[in-house]
Protein backbone atom coordinates (compact mmCIF):
# COMPACT_ATOMS: atom_id res chain seq x y z
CA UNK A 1 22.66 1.52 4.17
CA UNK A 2 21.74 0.61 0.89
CA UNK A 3 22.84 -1.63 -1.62
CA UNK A 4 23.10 -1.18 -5.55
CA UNK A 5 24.11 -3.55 -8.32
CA UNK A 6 24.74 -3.17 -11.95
CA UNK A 7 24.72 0.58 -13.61
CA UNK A 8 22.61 3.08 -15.02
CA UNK A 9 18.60 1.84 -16.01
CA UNK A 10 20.06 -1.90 -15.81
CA UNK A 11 20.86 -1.87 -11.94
CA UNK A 12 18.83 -2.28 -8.97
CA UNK A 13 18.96 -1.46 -5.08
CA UNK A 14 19.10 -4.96 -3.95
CA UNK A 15 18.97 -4.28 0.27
CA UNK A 16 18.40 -0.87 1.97
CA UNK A 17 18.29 -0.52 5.66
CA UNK A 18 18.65 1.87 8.96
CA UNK A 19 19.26 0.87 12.11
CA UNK A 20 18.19 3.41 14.85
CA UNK A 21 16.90 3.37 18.38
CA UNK A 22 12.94 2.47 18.18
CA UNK A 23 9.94 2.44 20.39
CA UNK A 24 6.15 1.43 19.89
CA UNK A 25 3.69 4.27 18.73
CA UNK A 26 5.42 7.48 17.37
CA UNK A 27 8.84 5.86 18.65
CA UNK A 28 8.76 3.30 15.54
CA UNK A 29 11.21 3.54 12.96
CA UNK A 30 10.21 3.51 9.63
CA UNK A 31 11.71 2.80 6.31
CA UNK A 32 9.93 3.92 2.76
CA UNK A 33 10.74 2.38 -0.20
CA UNK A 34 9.11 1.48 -3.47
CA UNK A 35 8.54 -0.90 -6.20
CA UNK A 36 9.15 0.08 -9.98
CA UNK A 37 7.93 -1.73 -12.98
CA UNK A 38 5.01 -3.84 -14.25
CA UNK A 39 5.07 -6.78 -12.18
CA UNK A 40 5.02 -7.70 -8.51
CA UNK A 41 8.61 -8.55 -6.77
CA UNK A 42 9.48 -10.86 -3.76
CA UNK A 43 11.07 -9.26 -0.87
CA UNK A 44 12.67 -9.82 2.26
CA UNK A 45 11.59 -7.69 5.20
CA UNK A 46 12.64 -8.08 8.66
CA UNK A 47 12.84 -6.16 12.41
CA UNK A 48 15.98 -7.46 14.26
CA UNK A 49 17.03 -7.12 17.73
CA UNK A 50 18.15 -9.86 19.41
CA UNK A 51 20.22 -10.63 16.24
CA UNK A 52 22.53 -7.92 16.60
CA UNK A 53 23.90 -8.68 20.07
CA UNK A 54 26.49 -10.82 18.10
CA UNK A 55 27.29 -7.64 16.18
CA UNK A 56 28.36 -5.81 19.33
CA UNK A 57 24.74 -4.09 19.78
CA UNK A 58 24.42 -4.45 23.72
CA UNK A 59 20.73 -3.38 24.17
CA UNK A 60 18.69 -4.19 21.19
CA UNK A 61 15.07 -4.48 20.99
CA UNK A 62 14.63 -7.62 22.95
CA UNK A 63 10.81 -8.14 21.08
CA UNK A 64 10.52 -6.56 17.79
CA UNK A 65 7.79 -6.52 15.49
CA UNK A 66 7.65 -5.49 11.63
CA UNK A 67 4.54 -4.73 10.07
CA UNK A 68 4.13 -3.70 6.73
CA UNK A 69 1.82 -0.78 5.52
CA UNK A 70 1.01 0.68 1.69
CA UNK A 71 1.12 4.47 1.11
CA UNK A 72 -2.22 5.05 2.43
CA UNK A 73 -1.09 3.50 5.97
CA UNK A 74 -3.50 0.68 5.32
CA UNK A 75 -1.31 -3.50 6.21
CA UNK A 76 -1.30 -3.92 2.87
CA UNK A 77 -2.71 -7.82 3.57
CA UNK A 78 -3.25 -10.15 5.72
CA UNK A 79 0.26 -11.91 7.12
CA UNK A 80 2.05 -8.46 7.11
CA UNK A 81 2.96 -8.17 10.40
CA UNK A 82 5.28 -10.28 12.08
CA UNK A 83 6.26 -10.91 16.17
CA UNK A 84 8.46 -13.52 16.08
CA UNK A 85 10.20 -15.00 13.37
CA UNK A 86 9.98 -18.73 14.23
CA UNK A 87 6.37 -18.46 14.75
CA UNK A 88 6.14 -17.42 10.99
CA UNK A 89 7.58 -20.91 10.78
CA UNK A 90 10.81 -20.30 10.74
CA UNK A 91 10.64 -21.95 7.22
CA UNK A 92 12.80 -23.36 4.48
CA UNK A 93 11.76 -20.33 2.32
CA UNK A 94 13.21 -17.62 5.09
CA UNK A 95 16.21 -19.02 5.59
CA UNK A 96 16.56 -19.52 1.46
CA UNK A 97 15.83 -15.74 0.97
CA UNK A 98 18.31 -14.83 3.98
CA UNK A 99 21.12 -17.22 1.90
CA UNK A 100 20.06 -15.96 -1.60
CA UNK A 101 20.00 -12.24 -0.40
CA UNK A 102 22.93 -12.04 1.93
CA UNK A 103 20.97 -11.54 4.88
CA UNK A 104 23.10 -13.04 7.96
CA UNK A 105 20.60 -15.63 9.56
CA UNK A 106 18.38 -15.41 12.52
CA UNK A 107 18.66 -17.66 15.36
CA UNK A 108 15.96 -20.74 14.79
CA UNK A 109 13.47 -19.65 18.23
CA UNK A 110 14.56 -16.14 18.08
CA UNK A 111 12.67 -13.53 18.58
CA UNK A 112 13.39 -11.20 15.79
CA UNK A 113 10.56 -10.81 13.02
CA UNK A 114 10.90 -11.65 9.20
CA UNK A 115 8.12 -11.67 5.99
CA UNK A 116 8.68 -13.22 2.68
CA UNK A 117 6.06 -11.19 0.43
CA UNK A 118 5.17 -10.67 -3.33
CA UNK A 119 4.83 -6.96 -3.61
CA UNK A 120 3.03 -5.38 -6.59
CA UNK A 121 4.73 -1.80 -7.88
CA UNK A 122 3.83 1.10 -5.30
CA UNK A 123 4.90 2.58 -2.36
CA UNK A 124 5.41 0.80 1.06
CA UNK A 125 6.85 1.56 4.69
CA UNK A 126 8.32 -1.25 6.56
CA UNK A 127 7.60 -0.90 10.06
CA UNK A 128 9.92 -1.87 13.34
CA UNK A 129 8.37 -1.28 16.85
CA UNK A 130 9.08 -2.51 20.14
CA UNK A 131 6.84 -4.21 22.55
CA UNK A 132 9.35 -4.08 25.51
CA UNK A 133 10.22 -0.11 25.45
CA UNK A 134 12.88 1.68 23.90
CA UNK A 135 16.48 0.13 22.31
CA UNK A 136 18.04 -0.47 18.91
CA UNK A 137 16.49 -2.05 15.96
CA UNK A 138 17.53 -2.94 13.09
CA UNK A 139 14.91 -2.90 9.83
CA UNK A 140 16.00 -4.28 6.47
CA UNK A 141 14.03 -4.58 2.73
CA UNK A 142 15.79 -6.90 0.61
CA UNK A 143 15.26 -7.44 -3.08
CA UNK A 144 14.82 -11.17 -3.66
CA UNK A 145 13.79 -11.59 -6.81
């Protein structure tokens, strides 16, 4: 899915996202995107699986983990990855960027992963893998600002 608002040069993709069935290694699902302009943007990226039960999704990833990575396959910086959520700190600033951005919220000791991150214009993948074999994930890049 993706989401686009406004037309021509003055809109922007504000969410894109795939949900597909993902594994650890070469069974991780992957989701390019990139950043256009002069100045670094905030964004929302997060690996759900437990979330989606509530959605109908029977087997998700029970475990997942995003990580981020730059065009050269490098984690672009330190705090990129994420395991669970709540361990992140579960913080005010999350759940404002899941409010602000649409996102439906994560259970408060869940296990599904989330970053808040200021990304400079390039090229990035967003990462979901599984620690507990193969099921469905969800990943989703949000535009928060």
């Amino acid at each position: 899915e993706a989401y686009y608002t406004g037309r021509g040069p003055a809109g922007r993709l504000l969410n894109v996202s795939t949900r597909a069935l993902c594994g650890s290694g070469a069974s991780a699902v992957s989701l390019g995107f990139s950043v256009t302009g002069t100045t670094p943007r905030l964004f929302l990226i997060r690996g759900i699986g437990p979330a989606l039960v509530p959605f109908g999704i029977a087997s998700p990833v029970s475990d997942p983990v995003i990580t981020l990575y730059d065009v050269s396959g490098n984690t672009v910086r330190r705090l990129l990855e994420n395991d669970d959520w709540a361990d992140y700190g579960a913080s005010t600033s999350l759940t404002s960027a899941f409010t602000a951005t649409g996102a439906f919220g994560l259970p408060a000791m869940g296990r599904d992963a989330a970053l808040l991150v200021w990304l400079e214009p390039g090229l990035y993948s967003a990462v979901i893998s599984s620690k507990s074999g193969r099921a469905v994930g969800l990943v989703e890049v949000y535009e928060v600002r």
